[in-house]
C-alpha atoms as a PDB file:
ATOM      1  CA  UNK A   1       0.189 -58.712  14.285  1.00  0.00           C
ATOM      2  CA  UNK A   2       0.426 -56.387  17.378  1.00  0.00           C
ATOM      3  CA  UNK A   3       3.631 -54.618  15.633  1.00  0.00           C
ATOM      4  CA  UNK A   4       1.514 -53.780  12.952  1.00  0.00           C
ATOM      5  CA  UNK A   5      -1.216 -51.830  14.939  1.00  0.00           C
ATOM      6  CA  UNK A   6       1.345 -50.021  16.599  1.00  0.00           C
ATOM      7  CA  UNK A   7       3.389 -48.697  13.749  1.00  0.00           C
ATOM      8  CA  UNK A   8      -0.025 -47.497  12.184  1.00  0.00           C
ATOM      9  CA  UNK A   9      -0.860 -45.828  15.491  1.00  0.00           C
ATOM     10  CA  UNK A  10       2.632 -44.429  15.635  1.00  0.00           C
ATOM     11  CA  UNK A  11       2.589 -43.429  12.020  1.00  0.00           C
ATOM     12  CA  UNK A  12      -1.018 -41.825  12.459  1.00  0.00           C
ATOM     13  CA  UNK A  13       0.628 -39.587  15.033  1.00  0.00           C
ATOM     14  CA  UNK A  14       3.406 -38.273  12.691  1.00  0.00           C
ATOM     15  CA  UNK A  15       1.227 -37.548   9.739  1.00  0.00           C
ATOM     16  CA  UNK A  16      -0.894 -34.988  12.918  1.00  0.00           C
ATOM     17  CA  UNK A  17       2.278 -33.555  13.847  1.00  0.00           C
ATOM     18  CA  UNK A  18       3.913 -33.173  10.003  1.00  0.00           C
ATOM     19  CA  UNK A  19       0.505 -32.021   8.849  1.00  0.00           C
ATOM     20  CA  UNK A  20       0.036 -29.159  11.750  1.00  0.00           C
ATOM     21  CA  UNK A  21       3.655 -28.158  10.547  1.00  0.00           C
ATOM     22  CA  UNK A  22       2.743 -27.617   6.624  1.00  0.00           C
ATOM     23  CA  UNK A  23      -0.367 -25.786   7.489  1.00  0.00           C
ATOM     24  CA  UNK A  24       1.508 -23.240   9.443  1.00  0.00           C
ATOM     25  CA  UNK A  25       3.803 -22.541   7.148  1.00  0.00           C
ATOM     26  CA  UNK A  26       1.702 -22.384   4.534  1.00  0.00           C
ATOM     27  CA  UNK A  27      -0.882 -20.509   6.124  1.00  0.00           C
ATOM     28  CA  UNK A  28       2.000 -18.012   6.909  1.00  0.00           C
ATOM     29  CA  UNK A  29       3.102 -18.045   3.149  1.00  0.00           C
ATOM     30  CA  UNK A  30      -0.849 -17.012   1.928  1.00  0.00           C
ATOM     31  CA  UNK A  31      -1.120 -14.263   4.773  1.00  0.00           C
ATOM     32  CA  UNK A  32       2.515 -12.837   3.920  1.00  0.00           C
ATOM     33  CA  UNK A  33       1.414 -13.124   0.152  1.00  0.00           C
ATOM     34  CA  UNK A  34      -1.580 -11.210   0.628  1.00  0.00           C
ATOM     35  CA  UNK A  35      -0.298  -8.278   2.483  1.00  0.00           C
ATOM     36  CA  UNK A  36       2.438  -7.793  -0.031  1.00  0.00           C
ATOM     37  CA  UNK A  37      -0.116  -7.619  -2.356  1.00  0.00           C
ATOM     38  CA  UNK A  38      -2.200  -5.193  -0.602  1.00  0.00           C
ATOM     39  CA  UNK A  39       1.003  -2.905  -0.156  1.00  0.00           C
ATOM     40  CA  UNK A  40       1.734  -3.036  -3.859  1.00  0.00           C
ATOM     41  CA  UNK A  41      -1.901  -2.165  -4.187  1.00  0.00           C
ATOM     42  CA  UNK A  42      -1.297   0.671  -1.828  1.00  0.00           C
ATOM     43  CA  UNK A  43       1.736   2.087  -3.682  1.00  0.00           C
ATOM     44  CA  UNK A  44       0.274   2.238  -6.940  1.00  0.00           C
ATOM     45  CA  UNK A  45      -2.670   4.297  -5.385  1.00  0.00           C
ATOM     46  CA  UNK A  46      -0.033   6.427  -3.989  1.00  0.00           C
ATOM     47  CA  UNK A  47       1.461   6.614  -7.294  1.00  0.00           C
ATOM     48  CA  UNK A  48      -1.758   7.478  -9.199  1.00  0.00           C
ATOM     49  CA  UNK A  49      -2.857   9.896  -6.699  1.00  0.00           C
ATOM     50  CA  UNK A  50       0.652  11.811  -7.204  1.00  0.00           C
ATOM     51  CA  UNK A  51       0.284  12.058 -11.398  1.00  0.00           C
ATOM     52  CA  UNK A  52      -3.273  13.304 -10.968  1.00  0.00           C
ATOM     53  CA  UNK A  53      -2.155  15.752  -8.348  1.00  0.00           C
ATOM     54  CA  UNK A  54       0.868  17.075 -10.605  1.00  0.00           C
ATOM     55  CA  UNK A  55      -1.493  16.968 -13.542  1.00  0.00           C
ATOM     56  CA  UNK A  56      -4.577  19.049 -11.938  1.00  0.00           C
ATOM     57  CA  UNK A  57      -2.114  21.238 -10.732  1.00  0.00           C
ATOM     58  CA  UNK A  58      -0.221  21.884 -13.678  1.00  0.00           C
ATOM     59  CA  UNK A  59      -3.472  23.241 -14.853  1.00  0.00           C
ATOM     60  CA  UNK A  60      -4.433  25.544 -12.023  1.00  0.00           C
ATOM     61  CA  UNK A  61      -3.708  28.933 -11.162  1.00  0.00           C
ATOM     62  CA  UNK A  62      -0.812  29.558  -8.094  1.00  0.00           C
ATOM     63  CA  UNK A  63      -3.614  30.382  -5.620  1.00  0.00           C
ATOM     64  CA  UNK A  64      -5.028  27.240  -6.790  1.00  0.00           C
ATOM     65  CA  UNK A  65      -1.940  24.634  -6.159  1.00  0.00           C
ATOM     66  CA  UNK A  66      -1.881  24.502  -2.524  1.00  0.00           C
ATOM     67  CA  UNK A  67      -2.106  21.000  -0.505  1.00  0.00           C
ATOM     68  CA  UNK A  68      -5.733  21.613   0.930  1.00  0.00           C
ATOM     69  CA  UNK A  69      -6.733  22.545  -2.547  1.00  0.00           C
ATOM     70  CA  UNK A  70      -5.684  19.706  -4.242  1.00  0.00           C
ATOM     71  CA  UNK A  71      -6.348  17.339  -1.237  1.00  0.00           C
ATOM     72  CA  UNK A  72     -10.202  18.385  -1.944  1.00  0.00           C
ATOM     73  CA  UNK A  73     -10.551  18.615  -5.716  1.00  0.00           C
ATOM     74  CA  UNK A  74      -8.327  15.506  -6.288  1.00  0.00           C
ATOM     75  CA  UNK A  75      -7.364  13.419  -3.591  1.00  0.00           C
ATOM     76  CA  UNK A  76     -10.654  13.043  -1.672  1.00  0.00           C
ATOM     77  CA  UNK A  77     -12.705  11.925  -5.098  1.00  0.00           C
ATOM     78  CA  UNK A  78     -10.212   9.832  -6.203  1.00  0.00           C
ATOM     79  CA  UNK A  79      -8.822   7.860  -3.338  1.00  0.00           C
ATOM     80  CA  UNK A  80      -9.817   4.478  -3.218  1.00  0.00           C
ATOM     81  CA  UNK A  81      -8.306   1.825  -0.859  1.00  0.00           C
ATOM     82  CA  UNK A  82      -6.224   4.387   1.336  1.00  0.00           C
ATOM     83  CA  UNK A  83      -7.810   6.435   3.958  1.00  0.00           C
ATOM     84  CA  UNK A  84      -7.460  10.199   2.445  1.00  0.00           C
ATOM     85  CA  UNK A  85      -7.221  11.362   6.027  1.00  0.00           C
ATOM     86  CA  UNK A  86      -3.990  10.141   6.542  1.00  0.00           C
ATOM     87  CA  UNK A  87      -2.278  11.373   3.405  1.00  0.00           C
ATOM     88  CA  UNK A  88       0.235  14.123   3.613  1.00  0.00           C
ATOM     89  CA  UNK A  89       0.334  16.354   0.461  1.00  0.00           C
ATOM     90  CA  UNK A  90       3.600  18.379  -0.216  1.00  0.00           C
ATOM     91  CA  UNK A  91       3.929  21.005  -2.921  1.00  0.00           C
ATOM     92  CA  UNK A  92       6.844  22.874  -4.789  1.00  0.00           C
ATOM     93  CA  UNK A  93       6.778  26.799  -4.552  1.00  0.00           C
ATOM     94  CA  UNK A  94       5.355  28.804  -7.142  1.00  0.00           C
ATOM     95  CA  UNK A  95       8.174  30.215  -8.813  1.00  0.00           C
ATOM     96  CA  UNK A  96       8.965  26.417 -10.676  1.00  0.00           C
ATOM     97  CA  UNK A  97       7.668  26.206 -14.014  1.00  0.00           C
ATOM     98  CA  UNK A  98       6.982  22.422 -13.032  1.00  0.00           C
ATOM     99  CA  UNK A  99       4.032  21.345 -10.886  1.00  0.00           C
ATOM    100  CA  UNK A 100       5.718  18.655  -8.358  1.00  0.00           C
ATOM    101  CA  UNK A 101       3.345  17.000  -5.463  1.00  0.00           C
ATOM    102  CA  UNK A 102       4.836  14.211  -3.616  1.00  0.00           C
ATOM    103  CA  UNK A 103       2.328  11.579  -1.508  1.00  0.00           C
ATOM    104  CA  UNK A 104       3.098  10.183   1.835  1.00  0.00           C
ATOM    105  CA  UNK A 105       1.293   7.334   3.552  1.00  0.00           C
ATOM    106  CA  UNK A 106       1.640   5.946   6.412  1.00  0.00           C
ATOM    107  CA  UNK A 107       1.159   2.151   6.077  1.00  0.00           C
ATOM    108  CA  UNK A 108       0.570  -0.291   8.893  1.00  0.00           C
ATOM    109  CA  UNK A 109       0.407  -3.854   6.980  1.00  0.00           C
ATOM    110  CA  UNK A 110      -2.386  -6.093   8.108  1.00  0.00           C
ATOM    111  CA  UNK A 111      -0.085  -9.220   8.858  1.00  0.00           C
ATOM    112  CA  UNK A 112       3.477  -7.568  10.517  1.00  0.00           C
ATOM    113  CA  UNK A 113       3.213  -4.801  12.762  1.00  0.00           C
ATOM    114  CA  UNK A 114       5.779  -2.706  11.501  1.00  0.00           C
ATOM    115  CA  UNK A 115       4.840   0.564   9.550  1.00  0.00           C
ATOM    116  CA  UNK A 116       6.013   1.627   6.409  1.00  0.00           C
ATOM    117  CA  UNK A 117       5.947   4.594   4.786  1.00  0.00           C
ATOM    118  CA  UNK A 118       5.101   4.758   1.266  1.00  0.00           C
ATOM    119  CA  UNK A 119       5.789   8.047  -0.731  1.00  0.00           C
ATOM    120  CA  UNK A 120       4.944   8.847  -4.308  1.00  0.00           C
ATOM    121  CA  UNK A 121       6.381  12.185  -6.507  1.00  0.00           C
ATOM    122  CA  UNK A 122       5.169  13.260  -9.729  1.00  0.00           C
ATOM    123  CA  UNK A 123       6.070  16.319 -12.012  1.00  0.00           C
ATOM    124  CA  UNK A 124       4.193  18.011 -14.729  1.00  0.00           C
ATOM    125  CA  UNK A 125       5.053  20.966 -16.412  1.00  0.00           C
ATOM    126  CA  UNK A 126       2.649  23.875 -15.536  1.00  0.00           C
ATOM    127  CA  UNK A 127       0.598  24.918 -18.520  1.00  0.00           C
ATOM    128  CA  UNK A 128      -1.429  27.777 -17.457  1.00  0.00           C
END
């Protein structure tokens, strides 16, 4: 009868230390999970941000398709979930008959400390 006390105690101390091991590794699992998601999220902002650049500026006149202009009258209304401040907007010259804008973002994910940069390029063909 005393064996029997002391394999439950014994066993009660490997279901602790098993346990403590499957919750860390799953709790690392969830938080890795969520900041992928949240950098997908990020890039597909990036992404949308780019086409509605290219497409406002496709529109505009060439005094009209500069970064500040279209980092006011489309980027700043429109950003949602990156900070609009730390965008870099990047134009093609005027003489192009396409309107290109490519997006840069510098991303620090919430769980790993290492930045990434995500960039985004769109074309439309000028219309004006």
């Amino acid at each position: 009868m005393m064996t029997r006390t002391l394999d439950r105690r014994a066993r009660k101390g490997a279901v602790l230390v098993e346990s403590a091991i499957v919750y860390a590794v799953f709790l690392m699992l969830l938080l890795g999970g969520l900041s992928v998601g949240l950098g997908i999220f990020r890039h597909q902002e990036i992404a949308h941000l780019a086409r509605e650049s290219a497409r406002w500026s496709s529109l505009q006149d060439v005094s009209m398709r500069t970064p500040a202009q279209i980092m006011t009258n489309v980027i700043r209304p429109n950003a949602v979930g990156v900070d609009p401040d730390d965008l870099t907007v990047t134009t093609t010259p005027a003489q192009t008959d396409m309107a290109t804008v490519t997006i840069t973002y510098p991303w620090i994910p919430e769980v790993y400390l290492a930045p990434v940069t995500l960039r985004s390029t769109a074309r439309a063909r000028i219309a004006y």
